[in-house]
PDB file of N, CA and C in Angstrom:
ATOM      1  N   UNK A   1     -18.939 -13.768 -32.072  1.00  0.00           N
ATOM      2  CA  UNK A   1     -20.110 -13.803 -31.220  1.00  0.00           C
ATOM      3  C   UNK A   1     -19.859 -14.805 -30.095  1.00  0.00           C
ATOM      4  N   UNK A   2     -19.731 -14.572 -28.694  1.00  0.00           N
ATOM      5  CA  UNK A   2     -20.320 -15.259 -27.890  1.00  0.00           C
ATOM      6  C   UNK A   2     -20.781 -16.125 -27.193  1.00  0.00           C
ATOM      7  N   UNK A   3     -21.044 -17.143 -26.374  1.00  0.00           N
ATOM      8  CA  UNK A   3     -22.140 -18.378 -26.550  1.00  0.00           C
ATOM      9  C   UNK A   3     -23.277 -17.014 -25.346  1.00  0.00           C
ATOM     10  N   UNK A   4     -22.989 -16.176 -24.771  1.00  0.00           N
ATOM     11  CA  UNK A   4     -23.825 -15.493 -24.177  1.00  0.00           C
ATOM     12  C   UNK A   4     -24.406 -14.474 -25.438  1.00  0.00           C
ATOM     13  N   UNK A   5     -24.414 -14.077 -25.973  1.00  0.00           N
ATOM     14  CA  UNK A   5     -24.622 -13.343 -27.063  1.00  0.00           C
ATOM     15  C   UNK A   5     -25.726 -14.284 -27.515  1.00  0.00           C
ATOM     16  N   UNK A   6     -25.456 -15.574 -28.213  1.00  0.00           N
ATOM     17  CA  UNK A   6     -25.904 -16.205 -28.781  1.00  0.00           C
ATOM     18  C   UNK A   6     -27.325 -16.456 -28.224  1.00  0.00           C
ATOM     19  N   UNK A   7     -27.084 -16.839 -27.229  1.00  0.00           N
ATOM     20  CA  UNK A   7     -28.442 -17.400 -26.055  1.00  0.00           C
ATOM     21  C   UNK A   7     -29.347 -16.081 -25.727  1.00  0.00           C
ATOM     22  N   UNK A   8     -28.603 -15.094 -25.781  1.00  0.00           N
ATOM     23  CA  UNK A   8     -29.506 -13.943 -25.598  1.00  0.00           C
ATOM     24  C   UNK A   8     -30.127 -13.401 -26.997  1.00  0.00           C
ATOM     25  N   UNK A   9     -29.955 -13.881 -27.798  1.00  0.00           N
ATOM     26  CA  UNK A   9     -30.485 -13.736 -29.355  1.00  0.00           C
ATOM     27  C   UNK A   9     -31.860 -14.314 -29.137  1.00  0.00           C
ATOM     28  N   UNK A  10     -33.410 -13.585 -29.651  1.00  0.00           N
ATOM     29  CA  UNK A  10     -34.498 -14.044 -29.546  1.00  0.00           C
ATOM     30  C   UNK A  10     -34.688 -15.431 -30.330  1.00  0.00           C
ATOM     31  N   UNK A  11     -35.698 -16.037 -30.635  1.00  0.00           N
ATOM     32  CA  UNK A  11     -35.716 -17.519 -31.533  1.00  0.00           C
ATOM     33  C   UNK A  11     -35.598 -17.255 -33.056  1.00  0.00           C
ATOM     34  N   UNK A  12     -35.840 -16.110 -33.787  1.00  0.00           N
ATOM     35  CA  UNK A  12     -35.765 -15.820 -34.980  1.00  0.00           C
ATOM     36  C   UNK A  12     -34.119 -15.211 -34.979  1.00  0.00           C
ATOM     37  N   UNK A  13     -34.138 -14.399 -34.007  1.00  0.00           N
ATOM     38  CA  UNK A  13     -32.597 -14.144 -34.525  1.00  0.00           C
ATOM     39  C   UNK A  13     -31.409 -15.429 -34.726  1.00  0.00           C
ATOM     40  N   UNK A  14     -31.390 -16.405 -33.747  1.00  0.00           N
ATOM     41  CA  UNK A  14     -30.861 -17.603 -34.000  1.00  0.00           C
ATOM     42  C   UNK A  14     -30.968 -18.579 -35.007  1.00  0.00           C
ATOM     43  N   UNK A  15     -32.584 -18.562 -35.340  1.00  0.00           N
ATOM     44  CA  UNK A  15     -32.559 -19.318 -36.864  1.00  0.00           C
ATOM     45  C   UNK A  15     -32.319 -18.623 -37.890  1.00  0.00           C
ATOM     46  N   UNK A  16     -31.930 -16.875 -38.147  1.00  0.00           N
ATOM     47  CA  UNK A  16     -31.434 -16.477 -39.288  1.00  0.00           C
ATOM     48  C   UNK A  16     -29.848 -16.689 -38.942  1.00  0.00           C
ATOM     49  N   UNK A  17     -29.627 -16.585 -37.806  1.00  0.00           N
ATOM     50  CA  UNK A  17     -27.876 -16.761 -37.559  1.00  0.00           C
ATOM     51  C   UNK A  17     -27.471 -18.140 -38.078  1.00  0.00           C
ATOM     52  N   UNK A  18     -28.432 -18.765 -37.484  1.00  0.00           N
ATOM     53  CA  UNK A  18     -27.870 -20.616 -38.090  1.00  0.00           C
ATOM     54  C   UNK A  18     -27.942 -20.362 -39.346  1.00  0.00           C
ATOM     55  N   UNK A  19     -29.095 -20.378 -40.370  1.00  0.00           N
ATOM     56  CA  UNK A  19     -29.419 -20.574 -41.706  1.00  0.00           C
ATOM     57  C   UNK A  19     -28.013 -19.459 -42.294  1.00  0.00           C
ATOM     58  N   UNK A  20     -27.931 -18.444 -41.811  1.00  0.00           N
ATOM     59  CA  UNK A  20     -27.062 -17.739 -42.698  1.00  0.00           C
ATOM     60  C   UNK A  20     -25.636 -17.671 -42.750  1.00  0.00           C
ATOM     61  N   UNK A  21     -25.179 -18.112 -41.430  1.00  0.00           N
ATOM     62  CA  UNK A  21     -23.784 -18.889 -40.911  1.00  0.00           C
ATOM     63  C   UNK A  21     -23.371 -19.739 -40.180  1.00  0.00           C
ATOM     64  N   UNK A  22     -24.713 -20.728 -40.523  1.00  0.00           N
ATOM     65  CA  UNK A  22     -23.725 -22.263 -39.097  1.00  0.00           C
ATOM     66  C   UNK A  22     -24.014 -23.156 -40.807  1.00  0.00           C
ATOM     67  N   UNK A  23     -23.320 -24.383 -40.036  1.00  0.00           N
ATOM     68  CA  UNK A  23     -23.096 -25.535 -40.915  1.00  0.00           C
ATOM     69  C   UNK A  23     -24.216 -26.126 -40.331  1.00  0.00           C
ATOM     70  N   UNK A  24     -25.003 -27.249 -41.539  1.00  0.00           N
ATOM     71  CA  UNK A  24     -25.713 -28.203 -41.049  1.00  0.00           C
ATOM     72  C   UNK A  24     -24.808 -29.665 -40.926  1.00  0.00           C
ATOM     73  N   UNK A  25     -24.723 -30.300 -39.936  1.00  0.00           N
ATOM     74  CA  UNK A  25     -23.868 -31.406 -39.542  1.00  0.00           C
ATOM     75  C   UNK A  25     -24.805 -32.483 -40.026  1.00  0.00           C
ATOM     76  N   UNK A  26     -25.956 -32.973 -39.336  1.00  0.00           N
ATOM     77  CA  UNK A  26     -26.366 -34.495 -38.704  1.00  0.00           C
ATOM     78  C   UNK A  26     -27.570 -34.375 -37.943  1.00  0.00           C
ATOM     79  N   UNK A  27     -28.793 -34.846 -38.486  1.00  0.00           N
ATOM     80  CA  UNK A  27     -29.900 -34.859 -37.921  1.00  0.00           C
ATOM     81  C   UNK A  27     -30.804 -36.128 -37.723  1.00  0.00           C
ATOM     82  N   UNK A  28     -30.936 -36.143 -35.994  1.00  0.00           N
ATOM     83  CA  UNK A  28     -31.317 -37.156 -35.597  1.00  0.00           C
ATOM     84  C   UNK A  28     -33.351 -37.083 -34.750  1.00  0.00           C
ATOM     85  N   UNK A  29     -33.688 -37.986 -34.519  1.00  0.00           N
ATOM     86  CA  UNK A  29     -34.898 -38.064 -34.121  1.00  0.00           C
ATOM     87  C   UNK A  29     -34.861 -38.198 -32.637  1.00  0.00           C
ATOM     88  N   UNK A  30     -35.031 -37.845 -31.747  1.00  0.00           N
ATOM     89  CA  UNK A  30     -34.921 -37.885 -30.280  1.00  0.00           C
ATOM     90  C   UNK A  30     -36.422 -37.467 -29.912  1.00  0.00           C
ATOM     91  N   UNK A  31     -36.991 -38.915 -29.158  1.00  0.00           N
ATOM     92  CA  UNK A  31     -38.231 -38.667 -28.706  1.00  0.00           C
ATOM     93  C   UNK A  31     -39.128 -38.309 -29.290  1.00  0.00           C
ATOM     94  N   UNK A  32     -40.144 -36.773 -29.132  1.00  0.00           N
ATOM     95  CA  UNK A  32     -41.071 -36.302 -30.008  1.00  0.00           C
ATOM     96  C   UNK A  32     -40.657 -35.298 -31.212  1.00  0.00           C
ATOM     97  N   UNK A  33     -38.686 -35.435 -31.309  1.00  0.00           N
ATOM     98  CA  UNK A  33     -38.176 -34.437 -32.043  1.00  0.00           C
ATOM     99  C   UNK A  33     -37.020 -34.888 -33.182  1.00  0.00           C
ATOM    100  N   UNK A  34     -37.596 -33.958 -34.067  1.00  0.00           N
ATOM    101  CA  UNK A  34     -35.820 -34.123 -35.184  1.00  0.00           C
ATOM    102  C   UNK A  34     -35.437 -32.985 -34.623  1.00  0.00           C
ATOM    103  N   UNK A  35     -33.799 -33.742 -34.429  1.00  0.00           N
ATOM    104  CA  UNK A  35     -33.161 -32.808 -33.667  1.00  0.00           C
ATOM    105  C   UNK A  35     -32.088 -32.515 -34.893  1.00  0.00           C
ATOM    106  N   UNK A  36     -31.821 -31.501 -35.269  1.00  0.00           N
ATOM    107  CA  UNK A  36     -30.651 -31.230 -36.174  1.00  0.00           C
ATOM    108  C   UNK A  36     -29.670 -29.986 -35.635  1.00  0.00           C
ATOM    109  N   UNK A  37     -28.616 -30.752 -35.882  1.00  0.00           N
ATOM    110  CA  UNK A  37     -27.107 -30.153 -35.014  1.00  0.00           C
ATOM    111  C   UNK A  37     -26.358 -29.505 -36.184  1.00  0.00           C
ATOM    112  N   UNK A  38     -26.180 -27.944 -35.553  1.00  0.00           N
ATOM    113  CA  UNK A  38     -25.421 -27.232 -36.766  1.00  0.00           C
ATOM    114  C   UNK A  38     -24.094 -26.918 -36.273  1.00  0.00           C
ATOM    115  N   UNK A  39     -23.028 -26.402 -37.020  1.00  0.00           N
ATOM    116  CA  UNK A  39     -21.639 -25.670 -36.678  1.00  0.00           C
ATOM    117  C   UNK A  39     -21.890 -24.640 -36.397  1.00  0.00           C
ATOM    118  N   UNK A  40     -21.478 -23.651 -35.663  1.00  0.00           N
ATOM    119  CA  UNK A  40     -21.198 -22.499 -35.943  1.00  0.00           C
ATOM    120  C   UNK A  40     -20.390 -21.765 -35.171  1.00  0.00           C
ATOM    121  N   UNK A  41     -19.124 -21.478 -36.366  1.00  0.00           N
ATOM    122  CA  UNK A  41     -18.217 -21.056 -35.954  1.00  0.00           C
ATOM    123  C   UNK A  41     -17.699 -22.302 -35.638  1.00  0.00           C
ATOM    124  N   UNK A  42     -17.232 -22.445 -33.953  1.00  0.00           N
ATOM    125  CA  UNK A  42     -16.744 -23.980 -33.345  1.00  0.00           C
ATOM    126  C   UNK A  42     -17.350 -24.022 -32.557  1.00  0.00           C
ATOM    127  N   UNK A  43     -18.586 -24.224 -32.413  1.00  0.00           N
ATOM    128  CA  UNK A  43     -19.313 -24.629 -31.686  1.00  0.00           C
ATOM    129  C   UNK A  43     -20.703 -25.311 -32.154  1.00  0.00           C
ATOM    130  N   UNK A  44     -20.847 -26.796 -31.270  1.00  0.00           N
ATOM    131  CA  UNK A  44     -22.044 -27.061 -32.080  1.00  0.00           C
ATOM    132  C   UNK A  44     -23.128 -26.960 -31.252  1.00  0.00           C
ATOM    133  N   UNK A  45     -24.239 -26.734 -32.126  1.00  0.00           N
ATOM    134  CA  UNK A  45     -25.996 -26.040 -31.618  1.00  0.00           C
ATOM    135  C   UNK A  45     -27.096 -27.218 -32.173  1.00  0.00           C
ATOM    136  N   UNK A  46     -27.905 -27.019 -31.737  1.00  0.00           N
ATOM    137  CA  UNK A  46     -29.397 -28.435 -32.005  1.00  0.00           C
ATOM    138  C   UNK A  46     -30.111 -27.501 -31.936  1.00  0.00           C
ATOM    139  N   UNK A  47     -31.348 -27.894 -32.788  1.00  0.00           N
ATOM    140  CA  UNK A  47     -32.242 -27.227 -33.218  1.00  0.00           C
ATOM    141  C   UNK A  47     -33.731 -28.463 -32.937  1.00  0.00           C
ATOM    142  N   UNK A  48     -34.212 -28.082 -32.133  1.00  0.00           N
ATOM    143  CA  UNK A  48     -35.335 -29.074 -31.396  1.00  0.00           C
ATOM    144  C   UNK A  48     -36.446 -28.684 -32.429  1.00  0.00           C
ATOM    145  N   UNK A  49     -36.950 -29.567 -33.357  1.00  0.00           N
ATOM    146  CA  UNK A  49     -38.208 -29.222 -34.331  1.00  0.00           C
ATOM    147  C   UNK A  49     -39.348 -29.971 -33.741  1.00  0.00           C
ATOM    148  N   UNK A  50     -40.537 -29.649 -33.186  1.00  0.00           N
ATOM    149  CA  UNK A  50     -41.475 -30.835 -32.849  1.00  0.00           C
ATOM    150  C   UNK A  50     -42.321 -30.991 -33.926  1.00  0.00           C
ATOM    151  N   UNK A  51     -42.534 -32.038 -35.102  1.00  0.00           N
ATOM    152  CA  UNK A  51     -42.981 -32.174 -36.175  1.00  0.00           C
ATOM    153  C   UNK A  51     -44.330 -32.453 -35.713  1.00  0.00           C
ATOM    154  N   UNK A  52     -44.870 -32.501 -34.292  1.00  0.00           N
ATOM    155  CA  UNK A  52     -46.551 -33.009 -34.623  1.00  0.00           C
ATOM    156  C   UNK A  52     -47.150 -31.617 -34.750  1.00  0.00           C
ATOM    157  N   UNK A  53     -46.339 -30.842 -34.233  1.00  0.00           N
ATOM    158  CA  UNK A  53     -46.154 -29.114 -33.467  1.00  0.00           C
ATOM    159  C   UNK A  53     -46.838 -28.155 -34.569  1.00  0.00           C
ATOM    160  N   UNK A  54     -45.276 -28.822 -35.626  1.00  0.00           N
ATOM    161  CA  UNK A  54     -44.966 -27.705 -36.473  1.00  0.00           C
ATOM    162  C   UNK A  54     -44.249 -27.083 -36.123  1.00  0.00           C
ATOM    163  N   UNK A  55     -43.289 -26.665 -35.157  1.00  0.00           N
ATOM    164  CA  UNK A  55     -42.549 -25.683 -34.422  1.00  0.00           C
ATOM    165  C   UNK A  55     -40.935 -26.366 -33.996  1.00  0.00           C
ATOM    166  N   UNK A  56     -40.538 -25.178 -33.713  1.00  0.00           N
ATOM    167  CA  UNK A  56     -39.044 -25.168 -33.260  1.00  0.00           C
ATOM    168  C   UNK A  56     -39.242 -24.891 -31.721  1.00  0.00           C
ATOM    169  N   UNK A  57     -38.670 -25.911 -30.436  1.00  0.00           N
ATOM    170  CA  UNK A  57     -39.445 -25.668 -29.775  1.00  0.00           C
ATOM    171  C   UNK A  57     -37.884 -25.075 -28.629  1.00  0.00           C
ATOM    172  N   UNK A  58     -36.657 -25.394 -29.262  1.00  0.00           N
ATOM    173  CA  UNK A  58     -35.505 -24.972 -28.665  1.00  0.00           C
ATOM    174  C   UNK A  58     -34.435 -25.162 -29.531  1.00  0.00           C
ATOM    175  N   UNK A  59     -33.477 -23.796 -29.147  1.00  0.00           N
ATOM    176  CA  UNK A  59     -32.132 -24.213 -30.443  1.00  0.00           C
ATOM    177  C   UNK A  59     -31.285 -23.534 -29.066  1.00  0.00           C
ATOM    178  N   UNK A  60     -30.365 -24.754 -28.659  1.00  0.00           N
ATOM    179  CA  UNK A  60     -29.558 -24.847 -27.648  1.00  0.00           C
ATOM    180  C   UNK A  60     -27.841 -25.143 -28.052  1.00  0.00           C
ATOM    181  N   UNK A  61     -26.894 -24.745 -27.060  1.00  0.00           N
ATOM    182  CA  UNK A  61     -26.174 -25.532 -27.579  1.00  0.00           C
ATOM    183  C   UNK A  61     -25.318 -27.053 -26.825  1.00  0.00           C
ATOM    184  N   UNK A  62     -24.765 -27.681 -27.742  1.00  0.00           N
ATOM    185  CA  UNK A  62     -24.455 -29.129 -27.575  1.00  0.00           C
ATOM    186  C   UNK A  62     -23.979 -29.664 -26.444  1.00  0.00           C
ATOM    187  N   UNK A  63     -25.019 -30.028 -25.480  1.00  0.00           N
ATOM    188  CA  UNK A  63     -23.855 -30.467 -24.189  1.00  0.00           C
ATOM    189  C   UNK A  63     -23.094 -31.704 -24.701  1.00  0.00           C
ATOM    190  N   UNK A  64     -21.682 -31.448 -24.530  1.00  0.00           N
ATOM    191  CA  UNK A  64     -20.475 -32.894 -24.856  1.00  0.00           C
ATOM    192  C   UNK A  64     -21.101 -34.122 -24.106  1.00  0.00           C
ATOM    193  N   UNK A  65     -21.165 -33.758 -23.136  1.00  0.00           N
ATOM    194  CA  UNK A  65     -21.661 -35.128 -21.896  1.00  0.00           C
ATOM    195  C   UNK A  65     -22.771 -35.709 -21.489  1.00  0.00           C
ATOM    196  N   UNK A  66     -23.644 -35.524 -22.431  1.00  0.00           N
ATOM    197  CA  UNK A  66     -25.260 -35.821 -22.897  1.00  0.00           C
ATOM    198  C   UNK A  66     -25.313 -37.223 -23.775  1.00  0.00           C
ATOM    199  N   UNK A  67     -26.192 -37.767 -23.357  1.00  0.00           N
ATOM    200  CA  UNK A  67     -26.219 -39.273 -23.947  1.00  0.00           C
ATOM    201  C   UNK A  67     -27.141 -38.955 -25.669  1.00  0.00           C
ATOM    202  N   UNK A  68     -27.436 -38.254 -25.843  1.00  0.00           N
ATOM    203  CA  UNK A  68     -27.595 -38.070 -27.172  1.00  0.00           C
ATOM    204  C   UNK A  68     -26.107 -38.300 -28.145  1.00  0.00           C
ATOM    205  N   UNK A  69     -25.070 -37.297 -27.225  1.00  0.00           N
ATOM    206  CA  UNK A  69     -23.968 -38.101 -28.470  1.00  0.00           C
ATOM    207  C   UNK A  69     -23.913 -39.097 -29.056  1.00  0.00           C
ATOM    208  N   UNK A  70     -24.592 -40.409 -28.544  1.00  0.00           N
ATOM    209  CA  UNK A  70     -24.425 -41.427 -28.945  1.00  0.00           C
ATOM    210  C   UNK A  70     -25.268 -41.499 -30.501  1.00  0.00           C
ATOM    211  N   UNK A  71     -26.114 -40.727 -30.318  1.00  0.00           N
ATOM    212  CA  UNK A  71     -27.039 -41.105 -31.814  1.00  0.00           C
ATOM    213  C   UNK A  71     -26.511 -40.046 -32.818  1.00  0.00           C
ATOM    214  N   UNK A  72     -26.063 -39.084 -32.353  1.00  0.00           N
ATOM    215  CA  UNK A  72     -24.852 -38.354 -33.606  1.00  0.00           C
ATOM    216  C   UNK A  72     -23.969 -39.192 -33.799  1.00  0.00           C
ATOM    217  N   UNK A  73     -23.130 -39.702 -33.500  1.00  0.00           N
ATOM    218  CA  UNK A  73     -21.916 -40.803 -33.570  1.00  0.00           C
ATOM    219  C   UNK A  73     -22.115 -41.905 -33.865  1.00  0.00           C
ATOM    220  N   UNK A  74     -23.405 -42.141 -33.836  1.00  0.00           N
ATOM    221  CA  UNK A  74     -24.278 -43.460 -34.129  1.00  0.00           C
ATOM    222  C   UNK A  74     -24.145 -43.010 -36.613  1.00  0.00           C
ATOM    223  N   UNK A  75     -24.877 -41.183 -36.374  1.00  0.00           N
ATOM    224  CA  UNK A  75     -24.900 -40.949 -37.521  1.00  0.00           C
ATOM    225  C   UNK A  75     -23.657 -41.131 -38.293  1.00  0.00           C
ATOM    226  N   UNK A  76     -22.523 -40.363 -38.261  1.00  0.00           N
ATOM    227  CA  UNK A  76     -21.214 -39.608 -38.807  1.00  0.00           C
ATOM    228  C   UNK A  76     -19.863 -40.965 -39.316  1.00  0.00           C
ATOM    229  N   UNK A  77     -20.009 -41.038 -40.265  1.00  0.00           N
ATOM    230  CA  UNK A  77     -19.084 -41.914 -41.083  1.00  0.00           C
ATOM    231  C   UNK A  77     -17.854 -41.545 -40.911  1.00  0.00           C
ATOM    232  N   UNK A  78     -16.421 -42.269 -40.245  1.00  0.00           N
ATOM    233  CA  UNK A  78     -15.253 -41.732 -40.600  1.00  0.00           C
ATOM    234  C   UNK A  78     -14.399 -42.793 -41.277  1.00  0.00           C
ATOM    235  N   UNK A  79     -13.614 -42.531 -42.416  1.00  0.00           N
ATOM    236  CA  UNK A  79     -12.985 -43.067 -43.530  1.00  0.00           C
ATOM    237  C   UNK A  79     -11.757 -43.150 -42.933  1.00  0.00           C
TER     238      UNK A  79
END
């Protein structure tokens, strides 16, 4: 699949694609959101939850050059 494929997938088709074949990595709180970052395939995706919401309000994928990396990398232990 794609990353155009992917993006053109409605919001349910993407959360059965994640849940049924991405990895869950590392989930962080950004602003009004837990943001949780999955694999899939090789590529990684965030999943914007707004908990006052109740809702998923975007599942995008990972810009490298976004200052959020810092709070994934902030998460991820390496031995």
């Amino acid at each position: 699949m794609s990353r155009e494929e992917f993006t053109s997938m409605t919001l349910n088709q993407k959360i059965k694609t994640l849940y049924l074949e991405g990895t869950f990595v590392v989930g962080i709180r950004y602003y009004g959101h837990k943001v949780n970052l999955y694999l899939l395939r090789d590529e990684y995706i965030e999943v914007f939850y707004n908990h006052k919401l109740d809702k998923i309000d975007k599942i995008d994928f990972l810009p490298m050059n976004h200052s959020r990396m810092k709070f994934y990398l902030d998460q991820i232990k390496f031995s």
